[in-house]
Protein backbone atom coordinates (compact mmCIF):
# COMPACT_ATOMS: atom_id res chain seq x y z
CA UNK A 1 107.64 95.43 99.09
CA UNK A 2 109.83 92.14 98.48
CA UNK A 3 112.91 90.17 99.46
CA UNK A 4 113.44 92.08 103.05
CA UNK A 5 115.53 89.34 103.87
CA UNK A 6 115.83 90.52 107.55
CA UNK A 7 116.77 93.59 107.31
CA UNK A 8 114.54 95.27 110.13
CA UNK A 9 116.00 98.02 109.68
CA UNK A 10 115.56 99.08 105.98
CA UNK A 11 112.02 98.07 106.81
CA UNK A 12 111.22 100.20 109.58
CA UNK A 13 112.73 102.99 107.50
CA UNK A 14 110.72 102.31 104.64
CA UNK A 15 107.34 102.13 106.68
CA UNK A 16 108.59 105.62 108.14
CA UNK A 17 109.45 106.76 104.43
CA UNK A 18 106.35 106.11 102.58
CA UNK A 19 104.21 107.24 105.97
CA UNK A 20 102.55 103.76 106.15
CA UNK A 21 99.45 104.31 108.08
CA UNK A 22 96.22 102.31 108.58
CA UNK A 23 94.52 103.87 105.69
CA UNK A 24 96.86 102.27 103.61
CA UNK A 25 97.36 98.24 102.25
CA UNK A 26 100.64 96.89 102.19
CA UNK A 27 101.28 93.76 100.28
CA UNK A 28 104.97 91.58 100.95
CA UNK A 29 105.54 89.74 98.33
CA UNK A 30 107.58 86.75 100.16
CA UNK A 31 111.05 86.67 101.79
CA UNK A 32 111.07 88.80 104.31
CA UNK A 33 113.27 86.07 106.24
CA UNK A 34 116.61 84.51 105.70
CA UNK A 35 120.13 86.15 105.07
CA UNK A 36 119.81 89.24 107.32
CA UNK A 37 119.02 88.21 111.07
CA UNK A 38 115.93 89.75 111.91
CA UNK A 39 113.50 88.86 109.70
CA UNK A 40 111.16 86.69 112.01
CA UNK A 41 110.90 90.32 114.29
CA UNK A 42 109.56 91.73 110.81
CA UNK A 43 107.35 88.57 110.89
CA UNK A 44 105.99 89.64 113.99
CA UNK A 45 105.94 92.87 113.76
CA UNK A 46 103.69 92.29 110.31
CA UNK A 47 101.75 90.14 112.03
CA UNK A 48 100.22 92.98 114.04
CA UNK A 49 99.09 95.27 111.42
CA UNK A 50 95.69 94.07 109.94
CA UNK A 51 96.60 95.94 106.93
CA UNK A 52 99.84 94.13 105.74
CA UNK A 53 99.23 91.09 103.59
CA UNK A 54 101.91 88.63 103.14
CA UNK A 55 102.14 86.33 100.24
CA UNK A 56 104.66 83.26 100.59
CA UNK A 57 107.96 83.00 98.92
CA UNK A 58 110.21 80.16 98.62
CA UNK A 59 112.21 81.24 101.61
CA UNK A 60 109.27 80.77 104.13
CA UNK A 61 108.18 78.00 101.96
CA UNK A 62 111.15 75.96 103.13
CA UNK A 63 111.17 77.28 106.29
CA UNK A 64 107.37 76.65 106.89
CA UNK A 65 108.69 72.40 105.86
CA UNK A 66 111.37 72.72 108.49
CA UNK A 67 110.49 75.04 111.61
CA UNK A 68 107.51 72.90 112.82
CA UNK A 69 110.07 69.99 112.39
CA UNK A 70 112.69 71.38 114.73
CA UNK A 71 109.87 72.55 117.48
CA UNK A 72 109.03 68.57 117.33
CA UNK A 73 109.67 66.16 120.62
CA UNK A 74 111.91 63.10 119.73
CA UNK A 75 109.68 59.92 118.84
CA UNK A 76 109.60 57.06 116.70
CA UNK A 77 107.76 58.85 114.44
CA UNK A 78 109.90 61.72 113.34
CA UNK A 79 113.00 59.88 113.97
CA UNK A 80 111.99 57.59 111.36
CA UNK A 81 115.28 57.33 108.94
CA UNK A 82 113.92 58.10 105.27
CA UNK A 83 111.81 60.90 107.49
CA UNK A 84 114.99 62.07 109.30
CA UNK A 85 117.43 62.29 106.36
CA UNK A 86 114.62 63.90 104.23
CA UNK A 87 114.56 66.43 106.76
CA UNK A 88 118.28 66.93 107.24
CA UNK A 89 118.66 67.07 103.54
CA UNK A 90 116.34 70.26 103.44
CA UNK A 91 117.92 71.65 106.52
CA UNK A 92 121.16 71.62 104.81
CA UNK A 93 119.61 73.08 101.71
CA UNK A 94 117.98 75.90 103.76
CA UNK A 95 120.86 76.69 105.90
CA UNK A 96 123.24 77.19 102.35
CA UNK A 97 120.56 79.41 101.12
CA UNK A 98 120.62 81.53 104.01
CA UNK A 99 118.28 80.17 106.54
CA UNK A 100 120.77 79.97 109.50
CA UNK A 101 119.57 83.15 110.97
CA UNK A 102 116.23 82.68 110.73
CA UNK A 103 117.33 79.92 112.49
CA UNK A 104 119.35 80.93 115.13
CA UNK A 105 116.45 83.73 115.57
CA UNK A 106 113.46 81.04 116.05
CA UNK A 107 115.69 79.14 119.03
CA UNK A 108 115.31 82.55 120.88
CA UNK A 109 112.03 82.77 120.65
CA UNK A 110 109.07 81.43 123.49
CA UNK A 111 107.06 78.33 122.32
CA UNK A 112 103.77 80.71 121.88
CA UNK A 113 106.20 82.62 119.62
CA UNK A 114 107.42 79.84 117.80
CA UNK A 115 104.09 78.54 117.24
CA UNK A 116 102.58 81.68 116.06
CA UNK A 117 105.28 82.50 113.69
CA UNK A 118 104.91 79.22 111.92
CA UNK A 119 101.28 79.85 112.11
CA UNK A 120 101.51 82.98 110.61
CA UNK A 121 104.15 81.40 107.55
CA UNK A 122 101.39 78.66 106.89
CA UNK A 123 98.07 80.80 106.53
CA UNK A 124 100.12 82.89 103.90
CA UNK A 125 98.93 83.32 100.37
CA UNK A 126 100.41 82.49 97.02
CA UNK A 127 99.03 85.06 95.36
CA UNK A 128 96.80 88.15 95.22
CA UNK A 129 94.95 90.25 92.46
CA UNK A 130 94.02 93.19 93.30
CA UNK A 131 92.02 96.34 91.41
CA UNK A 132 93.83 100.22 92.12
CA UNK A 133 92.79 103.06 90.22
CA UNK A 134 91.35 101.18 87.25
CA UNK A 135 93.84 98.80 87.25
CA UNK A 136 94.72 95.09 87.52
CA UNK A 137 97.43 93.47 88.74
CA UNK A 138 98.95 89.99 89.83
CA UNK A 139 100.99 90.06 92.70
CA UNK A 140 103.26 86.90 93.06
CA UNK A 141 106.59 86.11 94.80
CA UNK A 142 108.71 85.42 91.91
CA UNK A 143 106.58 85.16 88.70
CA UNK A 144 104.04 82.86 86.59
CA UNK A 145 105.67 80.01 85.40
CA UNK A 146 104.54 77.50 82.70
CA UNK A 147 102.35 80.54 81.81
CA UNK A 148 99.04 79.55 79.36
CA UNK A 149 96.73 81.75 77.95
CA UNK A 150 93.47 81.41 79.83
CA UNK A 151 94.60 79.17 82.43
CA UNK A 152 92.94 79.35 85.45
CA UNK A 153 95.26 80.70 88.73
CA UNK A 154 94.08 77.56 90.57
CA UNK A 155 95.36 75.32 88.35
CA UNK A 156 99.21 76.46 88.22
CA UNK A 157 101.57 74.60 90.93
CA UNK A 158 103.09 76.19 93.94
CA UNK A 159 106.29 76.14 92.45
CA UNK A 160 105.28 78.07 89.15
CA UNK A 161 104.80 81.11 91.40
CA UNK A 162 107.67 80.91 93.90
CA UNK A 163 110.83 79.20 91.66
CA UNK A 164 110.92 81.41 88.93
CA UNK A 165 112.11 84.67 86.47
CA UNK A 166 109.87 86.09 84.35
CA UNK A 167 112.36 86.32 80.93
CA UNK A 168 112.46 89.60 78.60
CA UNK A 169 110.48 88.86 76.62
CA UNK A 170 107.63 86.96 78.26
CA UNK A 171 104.51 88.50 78.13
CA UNK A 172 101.66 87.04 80.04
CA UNK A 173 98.14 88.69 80.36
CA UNK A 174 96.73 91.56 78.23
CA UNK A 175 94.49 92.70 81.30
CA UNK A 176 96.80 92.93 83.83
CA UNK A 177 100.08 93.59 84.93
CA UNK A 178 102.38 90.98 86.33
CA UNK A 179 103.99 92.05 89.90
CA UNK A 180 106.78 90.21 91.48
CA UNK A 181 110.18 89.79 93.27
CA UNK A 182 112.54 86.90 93.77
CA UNK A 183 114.91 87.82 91.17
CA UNK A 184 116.81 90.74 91.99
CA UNK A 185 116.67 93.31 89.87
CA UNK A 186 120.16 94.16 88.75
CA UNK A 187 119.81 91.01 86.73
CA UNK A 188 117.76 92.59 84.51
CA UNK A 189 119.30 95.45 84.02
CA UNK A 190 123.06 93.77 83.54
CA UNK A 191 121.42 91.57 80.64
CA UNK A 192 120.13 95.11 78.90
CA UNK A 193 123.24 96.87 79.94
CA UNK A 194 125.60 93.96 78.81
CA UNK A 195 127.51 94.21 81.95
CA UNK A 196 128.14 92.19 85.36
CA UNK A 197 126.53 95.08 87.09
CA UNK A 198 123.34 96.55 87.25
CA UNK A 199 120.88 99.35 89.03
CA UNK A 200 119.13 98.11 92.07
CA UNK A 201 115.85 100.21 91.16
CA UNK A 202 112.50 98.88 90.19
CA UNK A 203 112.68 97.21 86.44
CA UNK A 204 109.65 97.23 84.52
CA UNK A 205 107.86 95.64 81.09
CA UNK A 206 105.08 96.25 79.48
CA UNK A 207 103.72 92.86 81.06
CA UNK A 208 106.05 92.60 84.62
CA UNK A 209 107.09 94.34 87.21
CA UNK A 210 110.05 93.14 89.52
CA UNK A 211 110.82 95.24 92.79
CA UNK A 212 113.18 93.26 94.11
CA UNK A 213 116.39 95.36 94.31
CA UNK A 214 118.53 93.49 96.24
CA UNK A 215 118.17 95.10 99.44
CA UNK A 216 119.91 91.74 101.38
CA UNK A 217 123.14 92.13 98.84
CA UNK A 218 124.07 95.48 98.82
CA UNK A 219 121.22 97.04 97.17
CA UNK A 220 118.32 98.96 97.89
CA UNK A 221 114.75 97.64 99.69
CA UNK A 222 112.12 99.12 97.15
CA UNK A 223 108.36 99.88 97.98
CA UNK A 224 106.24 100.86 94.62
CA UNK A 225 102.50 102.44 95.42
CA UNK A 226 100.03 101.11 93.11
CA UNK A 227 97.89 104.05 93.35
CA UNK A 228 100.60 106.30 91.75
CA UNK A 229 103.12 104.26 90.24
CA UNK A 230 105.77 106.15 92.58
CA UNK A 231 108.99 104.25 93.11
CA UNK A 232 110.51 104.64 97.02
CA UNK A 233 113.67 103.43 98.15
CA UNK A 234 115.63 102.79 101.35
């Protein structure tokens, strides 16, 4: 799953859909906060299960910069003015880009909440590869940017695999498919299409895979199994 975006809801349904159990692995692949106003409560409730891994995405990338911040006492230190207006000029950022309710959410929280949430943001990963049924893939929040033949994982930046969109027609390894969120699908399908509008379903390449559909404007939260390739929607 990708791009939950708070919406508890849609997530609980989906767990309930696909009969998540603790047989199974379930990989996020980054912004399950922001925009709705429960996506720290998906945080936590994540959290719990041993078998959900949850890669970072530029939402809790920002967020993971600004929450340990605000949980801060007042001293010289941090009210330092190149610090403070540094600060305040990502806040502002964050809170455009939907971060007020993830914001709103973490002032209602305990300290020993608080400080296990942004625990839990800063041990996430960046990415994953992992083997099902014969198959590789690359799971990342929003793509590979600055892509390189033969370039090793470790040696790409943070932001080539959280501020990005794969394009038609990139195609990156011949091994392995590409799997990612970020960009909402519709996109995709509007630029085939030739329209303003597209499907929120699961768009696929030959070398990407992007399951973001939108689910925080209007569209559908997606979950795709790796063993079968079967497409779920909520």
């Amino acid at each position: 799953m990708s791009d939950i975006h708070g919406m508890y809801d849609s997530y609980k349904r989906m767990l309930s859909k696909v009969d998540f159990s603790e047989d199974d692995t379930l990989y996020i692949l980054g912004d399950t906060i922001d925009r709705g106003t429960e996506g720290l409560k998906i945080l936590l409730d994540m959290s719990a299960r041993s078998n959900v891994y949850h890669l970072v995405g530029n939402h809790e990338y920002v967020a993971c910069a600004i929450l340990p911040w605000l949980m801060q006492e007042i001293t010289e230190q941090n009210t330092d003015e190149n610090v403070l207006m540094d600060r305040l000029s990502i806040l502002e950022a964050w809170m455009k880009d939907g971060g007020n309710p993830t914001i709103e959410e973490f002032s209602k929280l305990s300290q020993e909440q608080r400080e296990y949430v942004v625990d839990y943001i800063e041990d996430m990963t960046v990415y994953e590869e992992v083997n099902v049924a014969g198959k590789n893939y690359l799971l990342t929040h929003a793509g590979l940017d600055n892509f390189q033949t033969g370039r090793a994982l470790d040696d790409y930046a943070l932001g080539d695999f959280i501020y990005t969109s794969p394009k038609l027609s990139d195609h990156f390894f011949d091994d392995k498919l590409l799997i990612v969120g970020h960009t909402p699908t519709p996109h995709y399908y509007a630029m085939l299409n030739g329209t303003h509008q597209g499907e929120p379903k699961i768009f696929r390449t030959d070398s990407f895979i992007d399951i973001d559909c939108g689910c925080a404007y209007g569209g559908k939260l997606a979950c795709l199994c790796l063993d079968t390739m079967e497409e779920f929607y909520v």
